[in-house]
Protein backbone atom coordinates (compact mmCIF):
# COMPACT_ATOMS: atom_id res chain seq x y z
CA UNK A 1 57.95 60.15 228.75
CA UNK A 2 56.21 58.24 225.89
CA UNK A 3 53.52 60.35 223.65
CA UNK A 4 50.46 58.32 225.28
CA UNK A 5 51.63 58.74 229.00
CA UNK A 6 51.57 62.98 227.44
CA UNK A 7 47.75 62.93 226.49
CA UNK A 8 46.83 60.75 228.77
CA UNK A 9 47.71 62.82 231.50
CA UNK A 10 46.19 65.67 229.96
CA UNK A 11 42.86 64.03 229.68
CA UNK A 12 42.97 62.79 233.67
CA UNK A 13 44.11 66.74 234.03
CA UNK A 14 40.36 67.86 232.55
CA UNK A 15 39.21 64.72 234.53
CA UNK A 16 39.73 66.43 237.30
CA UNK A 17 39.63 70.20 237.19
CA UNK A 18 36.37 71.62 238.66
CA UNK A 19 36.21 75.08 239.87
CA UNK A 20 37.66 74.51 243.67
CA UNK A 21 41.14 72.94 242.21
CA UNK A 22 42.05 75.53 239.37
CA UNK A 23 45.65 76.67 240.47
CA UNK A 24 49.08 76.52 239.22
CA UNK A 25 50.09 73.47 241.10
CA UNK A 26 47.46 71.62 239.11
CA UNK A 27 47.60 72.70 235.95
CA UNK A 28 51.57 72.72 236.13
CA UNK A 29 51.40 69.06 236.00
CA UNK A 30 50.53 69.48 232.22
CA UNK A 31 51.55 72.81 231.65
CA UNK A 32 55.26 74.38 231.03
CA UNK A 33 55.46 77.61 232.61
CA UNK A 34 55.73 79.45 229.29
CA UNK A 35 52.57 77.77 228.17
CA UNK A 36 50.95 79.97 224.98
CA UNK A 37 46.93 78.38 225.46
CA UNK A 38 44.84 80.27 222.52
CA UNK A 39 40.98 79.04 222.29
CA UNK A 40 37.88 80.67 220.14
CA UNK A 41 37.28 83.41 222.84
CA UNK A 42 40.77 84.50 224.08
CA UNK A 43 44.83 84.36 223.73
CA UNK A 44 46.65 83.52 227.02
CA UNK A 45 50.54 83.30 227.24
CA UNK A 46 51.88 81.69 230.91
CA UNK A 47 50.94 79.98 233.38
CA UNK A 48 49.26 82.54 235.44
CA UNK A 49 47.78 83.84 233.12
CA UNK A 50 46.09 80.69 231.70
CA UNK A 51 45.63 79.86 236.08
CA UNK A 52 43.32 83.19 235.88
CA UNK A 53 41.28 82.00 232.53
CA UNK A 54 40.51 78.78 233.60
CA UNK A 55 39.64 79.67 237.37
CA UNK A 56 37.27 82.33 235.06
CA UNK A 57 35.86 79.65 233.50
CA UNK A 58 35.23 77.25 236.08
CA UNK A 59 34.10 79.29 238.48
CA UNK A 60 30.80 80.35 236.02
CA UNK A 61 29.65 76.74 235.02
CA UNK A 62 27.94 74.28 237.90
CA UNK A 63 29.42 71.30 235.77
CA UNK A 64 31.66 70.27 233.40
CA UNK A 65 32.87 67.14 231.75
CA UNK A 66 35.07 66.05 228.83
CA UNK A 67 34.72 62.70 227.21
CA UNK A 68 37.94 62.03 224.59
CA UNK A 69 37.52 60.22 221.67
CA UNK A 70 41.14 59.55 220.28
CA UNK A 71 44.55 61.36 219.64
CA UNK A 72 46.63 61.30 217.20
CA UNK A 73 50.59 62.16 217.60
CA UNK A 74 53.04 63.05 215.39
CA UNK A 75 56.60 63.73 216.91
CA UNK A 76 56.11 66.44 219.87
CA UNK A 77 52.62 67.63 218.41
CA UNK A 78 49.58 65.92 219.47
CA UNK A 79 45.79 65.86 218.28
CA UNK A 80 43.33 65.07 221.14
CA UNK A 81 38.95 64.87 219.80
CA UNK A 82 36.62 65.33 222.78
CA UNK A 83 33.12 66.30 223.47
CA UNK A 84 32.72 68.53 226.44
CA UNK A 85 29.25 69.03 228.11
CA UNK A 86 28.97 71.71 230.48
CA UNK A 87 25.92 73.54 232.64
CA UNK A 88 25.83 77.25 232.79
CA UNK A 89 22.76 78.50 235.27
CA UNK A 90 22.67 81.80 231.84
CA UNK A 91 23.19 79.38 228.88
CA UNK A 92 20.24 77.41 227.58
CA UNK A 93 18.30 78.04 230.66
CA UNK A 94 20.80 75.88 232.58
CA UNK A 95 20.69 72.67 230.93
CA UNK A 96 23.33 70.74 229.56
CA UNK A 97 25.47 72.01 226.66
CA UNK A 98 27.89 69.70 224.67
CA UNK A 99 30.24 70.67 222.50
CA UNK A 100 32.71 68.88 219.95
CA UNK A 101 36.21 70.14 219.75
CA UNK A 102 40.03 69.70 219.18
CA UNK A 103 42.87 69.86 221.45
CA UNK A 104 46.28 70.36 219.41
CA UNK A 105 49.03 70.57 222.11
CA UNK A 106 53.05 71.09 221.36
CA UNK A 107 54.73 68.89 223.49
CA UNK A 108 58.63 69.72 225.32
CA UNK A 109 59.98 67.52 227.97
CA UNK A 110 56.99 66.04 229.15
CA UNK A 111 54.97 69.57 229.23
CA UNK A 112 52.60 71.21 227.19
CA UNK A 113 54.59 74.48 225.58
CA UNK A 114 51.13 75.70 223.32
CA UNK A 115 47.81 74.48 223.12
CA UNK A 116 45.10 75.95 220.44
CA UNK A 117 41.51 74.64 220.53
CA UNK A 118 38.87 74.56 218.12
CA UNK A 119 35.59 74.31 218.13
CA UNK A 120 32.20 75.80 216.87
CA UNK A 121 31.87 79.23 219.62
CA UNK A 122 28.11 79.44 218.16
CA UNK A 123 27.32 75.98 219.48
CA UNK A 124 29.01 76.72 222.78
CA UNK A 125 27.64 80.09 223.63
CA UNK A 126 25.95 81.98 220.83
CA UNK A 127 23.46 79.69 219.64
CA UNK A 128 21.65 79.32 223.03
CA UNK A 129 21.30 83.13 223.47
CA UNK A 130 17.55 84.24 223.09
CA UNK A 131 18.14 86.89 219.73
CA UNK A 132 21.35 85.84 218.44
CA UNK A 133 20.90 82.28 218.84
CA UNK A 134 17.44 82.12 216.66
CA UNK A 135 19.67 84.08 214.14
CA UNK A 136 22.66 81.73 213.90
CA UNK A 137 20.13 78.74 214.06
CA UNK A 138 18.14 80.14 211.19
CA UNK A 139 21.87 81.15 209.24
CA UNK A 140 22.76 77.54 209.47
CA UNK A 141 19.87 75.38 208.27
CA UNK A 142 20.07 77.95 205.38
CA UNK A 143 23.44 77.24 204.35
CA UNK A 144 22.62 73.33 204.88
């Protein structure tokens, strides 16, 4: 399986997870069993285990989308930019959210064997909570 066939079927994966499809069969598609998924929030090793985050996940926000931007591959390890913009009914009173981020993903026979994603956790969830979020703003535009 070439490197572009790889990312882009993880891309139509986050395409087309919404909360009613999380399961292993899905995600399996991209996933190795062993999968080690580690994101600003949390640390997941398996399958299962990253099954259970995800259905977590989905099953708070009333939309989500990714848009990718490019990727980059070097032998078995990939770089994948998107933007995701999600709605959360707690999380800026419901309106739309995006944030920027990085997918890098290990890559073994076809499967994803570790992923680690980064992106800003303040712009995601902390800046749009009523106290904490006027701090962080007011933090930033000070170091800017």
């Amino acid at each position: 399986m070439t490197s572009s066939v790889n990312n882009e079927g993880f891309q139509q994966l986050y395409h087309t997870l919404n909360r009613s499809n999380v399961c292993d069969e899905l995600l399996g598609s991209c996933y190795a069993p062993h999968i080690q998924f580690t994101d600003p929030f949390h640390q997941v090793q398996g399958l299962p285990n990253l099954t259970d985050y995800f259905s977590a996940l989905y099953s708070n926000v009333e939309d989500i989308q990714f848009e990718f931007h490019h990727s980059l591959q070097q032998g078995q390890i990939s770089n994948v930019r998107w933007t995701m913009t999600f709605r959360h009914p707690r999380i800026k009173s419901g309106q739309p959210v995006a944030v920027e981020g990085c997918s890098e993903l290990h890559w073994q026979d076809g499967l994803i064997t570790a992923q680690r994603d980064f992106f800003d956790a303040g712009a995601m969830l902390y800046e749009h909570l009523p106290l904490l979020g006027w701090a962080i703003r007011k933090l930033k535009e000070r170091m800017q």
